[in-house]
Protein backbone atom coordinates (compact mmCIF):
# COMPACT_ATOMS: atom_id res chain seq x y z
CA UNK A 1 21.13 -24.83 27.02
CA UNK A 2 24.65 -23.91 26.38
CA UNK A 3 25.59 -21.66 23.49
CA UNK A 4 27.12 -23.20 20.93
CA UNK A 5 29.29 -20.06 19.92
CA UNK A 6 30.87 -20.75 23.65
CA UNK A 7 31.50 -24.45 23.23
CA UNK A 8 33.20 -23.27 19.67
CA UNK A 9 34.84 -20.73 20.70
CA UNK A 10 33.63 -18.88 17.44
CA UNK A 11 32.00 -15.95 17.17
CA UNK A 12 28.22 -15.87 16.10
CA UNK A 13 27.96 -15.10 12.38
CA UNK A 14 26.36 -11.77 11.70
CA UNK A 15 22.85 -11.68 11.20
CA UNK A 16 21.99 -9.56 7.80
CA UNK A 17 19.60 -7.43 7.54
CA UNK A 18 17.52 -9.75 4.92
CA UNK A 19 16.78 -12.16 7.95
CA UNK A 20 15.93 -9.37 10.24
CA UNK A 21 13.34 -8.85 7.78
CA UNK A 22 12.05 -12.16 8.05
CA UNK A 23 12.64 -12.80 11.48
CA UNK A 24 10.35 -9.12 11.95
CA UNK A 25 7.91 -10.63 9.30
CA UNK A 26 7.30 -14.10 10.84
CA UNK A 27 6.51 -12.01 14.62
CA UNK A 28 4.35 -9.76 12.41
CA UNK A 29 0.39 -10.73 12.31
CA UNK A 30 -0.30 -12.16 8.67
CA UNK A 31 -1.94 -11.20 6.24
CA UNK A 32 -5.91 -11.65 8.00
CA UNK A 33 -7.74 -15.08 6.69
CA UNK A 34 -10.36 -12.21 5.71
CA UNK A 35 -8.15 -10.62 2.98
CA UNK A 36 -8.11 -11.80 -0.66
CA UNK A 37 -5.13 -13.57 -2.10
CA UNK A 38 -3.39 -14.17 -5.08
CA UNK A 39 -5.40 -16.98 -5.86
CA UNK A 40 -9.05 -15.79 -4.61
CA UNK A 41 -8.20 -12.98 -6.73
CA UNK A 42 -7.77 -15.70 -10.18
CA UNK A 43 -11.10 -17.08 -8.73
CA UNK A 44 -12.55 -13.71 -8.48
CA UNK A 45 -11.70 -12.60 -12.16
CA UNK A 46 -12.70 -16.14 -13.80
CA UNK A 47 -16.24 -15.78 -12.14
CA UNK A 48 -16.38 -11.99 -13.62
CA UNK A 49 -15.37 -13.08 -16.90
CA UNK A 50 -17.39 -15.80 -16.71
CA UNK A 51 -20.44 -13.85 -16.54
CA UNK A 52 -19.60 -11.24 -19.14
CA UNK A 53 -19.47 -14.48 -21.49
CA UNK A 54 -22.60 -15.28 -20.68
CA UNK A 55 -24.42 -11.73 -22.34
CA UNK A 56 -25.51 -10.77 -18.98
CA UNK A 57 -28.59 -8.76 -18.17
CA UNK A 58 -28.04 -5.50 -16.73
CA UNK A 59 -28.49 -6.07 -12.65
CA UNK A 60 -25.56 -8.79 -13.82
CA UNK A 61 -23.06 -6.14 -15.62
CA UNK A 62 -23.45 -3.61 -12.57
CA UNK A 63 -23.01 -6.42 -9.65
CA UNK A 64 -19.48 -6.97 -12.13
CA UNK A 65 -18.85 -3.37 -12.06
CA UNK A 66 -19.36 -2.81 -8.21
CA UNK A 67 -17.50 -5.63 -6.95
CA UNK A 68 -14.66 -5.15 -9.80
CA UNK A 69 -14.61 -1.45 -8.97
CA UNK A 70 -14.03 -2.46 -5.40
CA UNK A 71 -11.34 -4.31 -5.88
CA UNK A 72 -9.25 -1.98 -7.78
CA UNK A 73 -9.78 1.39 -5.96
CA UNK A 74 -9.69 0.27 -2.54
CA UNK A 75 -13.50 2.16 -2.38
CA UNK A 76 -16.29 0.28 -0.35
CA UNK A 77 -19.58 0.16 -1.89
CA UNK A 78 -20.74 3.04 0.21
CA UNK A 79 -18.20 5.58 -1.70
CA UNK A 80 -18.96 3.71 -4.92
CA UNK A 81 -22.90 3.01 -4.90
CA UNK A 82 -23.83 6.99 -4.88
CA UNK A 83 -20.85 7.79 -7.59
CA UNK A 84 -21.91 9.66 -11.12
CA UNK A 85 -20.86 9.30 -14.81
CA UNK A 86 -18.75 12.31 -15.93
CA UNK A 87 -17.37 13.64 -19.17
CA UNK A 88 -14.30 15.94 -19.64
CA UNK A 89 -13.72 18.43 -22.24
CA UNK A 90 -10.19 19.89 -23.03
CA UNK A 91 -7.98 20.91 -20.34
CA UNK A 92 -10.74 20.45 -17.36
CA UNK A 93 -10.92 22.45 -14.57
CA UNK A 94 -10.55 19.33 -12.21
CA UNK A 95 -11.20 21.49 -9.24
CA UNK A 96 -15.08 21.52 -10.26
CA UNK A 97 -15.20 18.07 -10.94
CA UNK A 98 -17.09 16.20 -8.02
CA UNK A 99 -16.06 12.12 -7.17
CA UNK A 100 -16.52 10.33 -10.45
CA UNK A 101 -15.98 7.63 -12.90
CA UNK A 102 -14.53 9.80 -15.81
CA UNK A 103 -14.52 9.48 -19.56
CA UNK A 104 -11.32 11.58 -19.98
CA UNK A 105 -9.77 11.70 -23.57
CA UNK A 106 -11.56 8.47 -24.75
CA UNK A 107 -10.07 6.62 -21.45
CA UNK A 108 -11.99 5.73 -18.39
CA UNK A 109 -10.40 6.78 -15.53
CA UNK A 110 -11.73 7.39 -11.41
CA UNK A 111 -11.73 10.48 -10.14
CA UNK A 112 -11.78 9.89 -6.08
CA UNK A 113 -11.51 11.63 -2.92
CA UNK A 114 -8.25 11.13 -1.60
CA UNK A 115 -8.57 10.45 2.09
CA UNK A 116 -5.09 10.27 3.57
CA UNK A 117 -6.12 14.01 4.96
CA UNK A 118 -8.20 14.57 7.28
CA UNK A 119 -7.92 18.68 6.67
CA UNK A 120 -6.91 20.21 3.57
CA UNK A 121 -4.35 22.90 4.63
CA UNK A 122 -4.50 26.14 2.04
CA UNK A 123 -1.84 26.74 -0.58
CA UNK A 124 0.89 29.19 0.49
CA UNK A 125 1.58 32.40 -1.52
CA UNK A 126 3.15 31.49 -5.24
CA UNK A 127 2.28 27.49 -4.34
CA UNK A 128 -0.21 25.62 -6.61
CA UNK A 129 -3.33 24.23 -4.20
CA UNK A 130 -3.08 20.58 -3.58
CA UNK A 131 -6.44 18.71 -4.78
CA UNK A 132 -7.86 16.51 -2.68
CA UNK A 133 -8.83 13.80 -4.87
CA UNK A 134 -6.89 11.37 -6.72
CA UNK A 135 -6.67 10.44 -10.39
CA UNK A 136 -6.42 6.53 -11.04
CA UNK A 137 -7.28 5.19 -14.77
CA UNK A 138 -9.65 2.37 -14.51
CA UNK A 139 -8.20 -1.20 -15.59
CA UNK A 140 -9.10 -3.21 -18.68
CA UNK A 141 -11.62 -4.86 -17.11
CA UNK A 142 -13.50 -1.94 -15.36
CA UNK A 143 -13.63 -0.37 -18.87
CA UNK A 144 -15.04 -3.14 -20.74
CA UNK A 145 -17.82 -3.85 -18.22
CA UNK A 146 -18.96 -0.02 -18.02
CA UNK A 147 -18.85 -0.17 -21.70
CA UNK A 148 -21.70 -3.20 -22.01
CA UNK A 149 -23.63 -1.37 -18.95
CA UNK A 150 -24.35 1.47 -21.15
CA UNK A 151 -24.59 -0.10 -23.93
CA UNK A 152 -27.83 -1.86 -22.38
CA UNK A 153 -28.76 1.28 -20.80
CA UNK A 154 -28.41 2.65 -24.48
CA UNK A 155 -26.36 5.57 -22.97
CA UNK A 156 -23.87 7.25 -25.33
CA UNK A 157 -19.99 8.43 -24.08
CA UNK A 158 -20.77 11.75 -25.12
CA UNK A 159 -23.90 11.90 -22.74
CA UNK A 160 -22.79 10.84 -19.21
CA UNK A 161 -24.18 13.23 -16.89
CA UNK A 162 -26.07 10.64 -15.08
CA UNK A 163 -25.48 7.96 -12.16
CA UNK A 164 -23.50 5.31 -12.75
CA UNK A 165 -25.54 2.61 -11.28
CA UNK A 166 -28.88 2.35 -12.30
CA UNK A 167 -29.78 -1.32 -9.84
CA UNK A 168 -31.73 -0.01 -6.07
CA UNK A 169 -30.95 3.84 -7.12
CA UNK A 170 -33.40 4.87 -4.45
CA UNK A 171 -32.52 1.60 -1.80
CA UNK A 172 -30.29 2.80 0.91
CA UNK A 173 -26.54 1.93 0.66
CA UNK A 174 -25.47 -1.11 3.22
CA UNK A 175 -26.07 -4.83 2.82
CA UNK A 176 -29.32 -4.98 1.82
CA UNK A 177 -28.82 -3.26 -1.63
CA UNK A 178 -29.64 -5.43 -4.49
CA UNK A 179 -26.03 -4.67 -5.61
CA UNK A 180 -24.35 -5.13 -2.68
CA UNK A 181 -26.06 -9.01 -2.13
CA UNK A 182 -25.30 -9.98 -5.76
CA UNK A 183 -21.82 -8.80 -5.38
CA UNK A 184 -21.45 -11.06 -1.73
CA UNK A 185 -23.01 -13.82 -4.28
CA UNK A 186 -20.38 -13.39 -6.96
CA UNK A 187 -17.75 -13.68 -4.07
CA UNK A 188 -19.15 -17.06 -2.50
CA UNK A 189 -19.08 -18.02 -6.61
CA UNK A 190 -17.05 -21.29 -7.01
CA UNK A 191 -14.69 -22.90 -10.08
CA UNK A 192 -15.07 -26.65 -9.50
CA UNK A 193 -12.42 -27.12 -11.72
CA UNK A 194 -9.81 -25.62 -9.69
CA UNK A 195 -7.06 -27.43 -7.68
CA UNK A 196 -8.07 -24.47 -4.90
CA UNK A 197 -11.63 -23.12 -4.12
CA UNK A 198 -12.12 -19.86 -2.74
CA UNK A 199 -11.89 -19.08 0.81
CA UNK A 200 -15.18 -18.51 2.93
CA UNK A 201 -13.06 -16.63 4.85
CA UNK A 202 -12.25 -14.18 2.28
CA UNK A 203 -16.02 -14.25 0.46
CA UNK A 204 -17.44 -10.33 2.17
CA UNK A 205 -17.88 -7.58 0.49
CA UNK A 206 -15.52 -5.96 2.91
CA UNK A 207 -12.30 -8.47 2.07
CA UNK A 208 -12.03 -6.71 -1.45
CA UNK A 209 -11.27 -3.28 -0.54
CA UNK A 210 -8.69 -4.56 1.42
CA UNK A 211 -6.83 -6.11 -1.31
CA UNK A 212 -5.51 -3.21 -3.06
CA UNK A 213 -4.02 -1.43 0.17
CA UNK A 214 -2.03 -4.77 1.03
CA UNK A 215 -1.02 -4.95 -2.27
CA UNK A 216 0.13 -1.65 -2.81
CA UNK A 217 1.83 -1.18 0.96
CA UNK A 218 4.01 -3.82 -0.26
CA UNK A 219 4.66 -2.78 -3.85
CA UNK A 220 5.58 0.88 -2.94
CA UNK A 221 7.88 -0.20 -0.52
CA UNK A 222 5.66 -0.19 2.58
CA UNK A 223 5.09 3.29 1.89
CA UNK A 224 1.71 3.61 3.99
CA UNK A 225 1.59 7.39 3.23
CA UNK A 226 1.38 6.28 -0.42
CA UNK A 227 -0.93 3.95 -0.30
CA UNK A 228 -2.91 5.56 2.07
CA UNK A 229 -3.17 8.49 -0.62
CA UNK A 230 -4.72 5.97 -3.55
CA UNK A 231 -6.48 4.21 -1.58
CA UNK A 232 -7.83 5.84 1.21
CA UNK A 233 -7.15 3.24 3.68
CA UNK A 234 -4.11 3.60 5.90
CA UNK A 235 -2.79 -0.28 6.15
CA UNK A 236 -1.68 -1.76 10.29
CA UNK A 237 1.90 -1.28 10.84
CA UNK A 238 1.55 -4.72 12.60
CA UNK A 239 0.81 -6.34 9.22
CA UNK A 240 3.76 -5.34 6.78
CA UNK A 241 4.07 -8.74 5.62
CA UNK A 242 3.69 -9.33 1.73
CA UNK A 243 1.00 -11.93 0.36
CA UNK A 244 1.45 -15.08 -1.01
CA UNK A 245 1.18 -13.74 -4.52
CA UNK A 246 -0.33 -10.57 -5.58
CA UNK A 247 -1.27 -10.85 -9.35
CA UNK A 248 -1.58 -7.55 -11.62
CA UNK A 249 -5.27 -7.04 -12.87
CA UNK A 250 -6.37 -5.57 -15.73
């Protein structure tokens, strides 16, 4: 086919780099049909909020917390499942504080490896050391669902030296903990009333750790180092494209 920039005589008009982007996005793989979008995540939400209007029994409140948790650390069940309640007192040495969900200064906050290193290189002479965990204050949400769990557990926040799930403490963490098949439940969970129902595609237990990661890779820039660092999952360079929507949670 001949050019039409030859038949015109005219040059061809420069290409900016905003269509690069898109032209490099569209040869990109998407965003997998197994990843959570904007939407499933509005599903998601409704059907944990729905719940917590119910006055849910306790199984109920932790199944919230897990898959909730999930979604907004980037943590798979098996980091989550074996975590512990923790309490900090003034000025904590952080260094002794093990993986946690932390009540720090009244807040809740997670206190989570940080596995964008695979060795943790010593601090030089006169150079703080570098912790290798991360610090991530838990959202709304997260706090006001570990609030009802102890309040049926009749746990106080000044007493939290204990686990924090109580559901199939001595099963073994994969797919067949109680916690872990109420939380694939909650996923498959449908609105009727919506205009969109949640993708099958996107109902695992896997698809919500992935959420954050995409979310954040795009957010930060496509800064994988940085998003590798909060969530400890280092996003495909082959999949930079952004989401169809990513809402803020709370």
């Amino acid at each position: 086919m001949t050019d039409t920039a030859q038949l015109t005589g005219r040059k061809r008009p420069h290409v900016s780099g905003f269509r690069h982007r898109r032209i490099r996005d569209f040869q990109a793989l998407p965003y997998g049909w197994g990843e959570l979008t904007g939407v499933d995540v509005s599903h998601l939400k409704q059907a944990v909020r729905a719940i917590l209007d119910e006055n849910p029994c306790l199984p109920e409140l932790e199944a919230c917390l897990l898959l909730w948790s999930s979604l907004t650390t980037g943590r798979s069940y098996e980091d989550l499942l074996p975590l512990r309640l923790h309490v900090t007192r003034s000025l904590p040495d952080w260094a002794a504080v093990p993986p946690a969900l932390v009540r720090d200064g009244g807040q809740w906050a997670w206190w989570l490896d940080a596995k964008d290193r695979a060795v943790q290189k010593p601090a030089k002479k006169g150079m703080r050391p570098v912790s290798g965990r991360i610090y991530l204050p838990a959202t709304n949400l997260t706090a006001d669902i570990i609030e009802r769990c102890l309040t049926k557990r009749n746990v106080t926040p000044q007493k939290l030296s204990r686990s924090l799930f109580t559901i199939g403490g001595s099963a073994q963490v994969d797919k067949s903990h109680p916690l872990v098949v109420r939380m694939g439940e909650l996923l498959e969970r449908r609105d009727q009333s919506a205009v969109r129902p949640s993708r099958k595609a996107a109902a695992t237990v896997e698809s919500i750790t992935r959420w954050l990661p995409a979310t954040l890779n795009e957010a930060a820039g496509g800064d994988m180092a940085l998003t590798a660092a909060i969530t400890g999952e280092i996003p495909s360079i082959a999949r930079t494209s952004s989401p169809p929507y990513s809402p803020k949670v709370s």
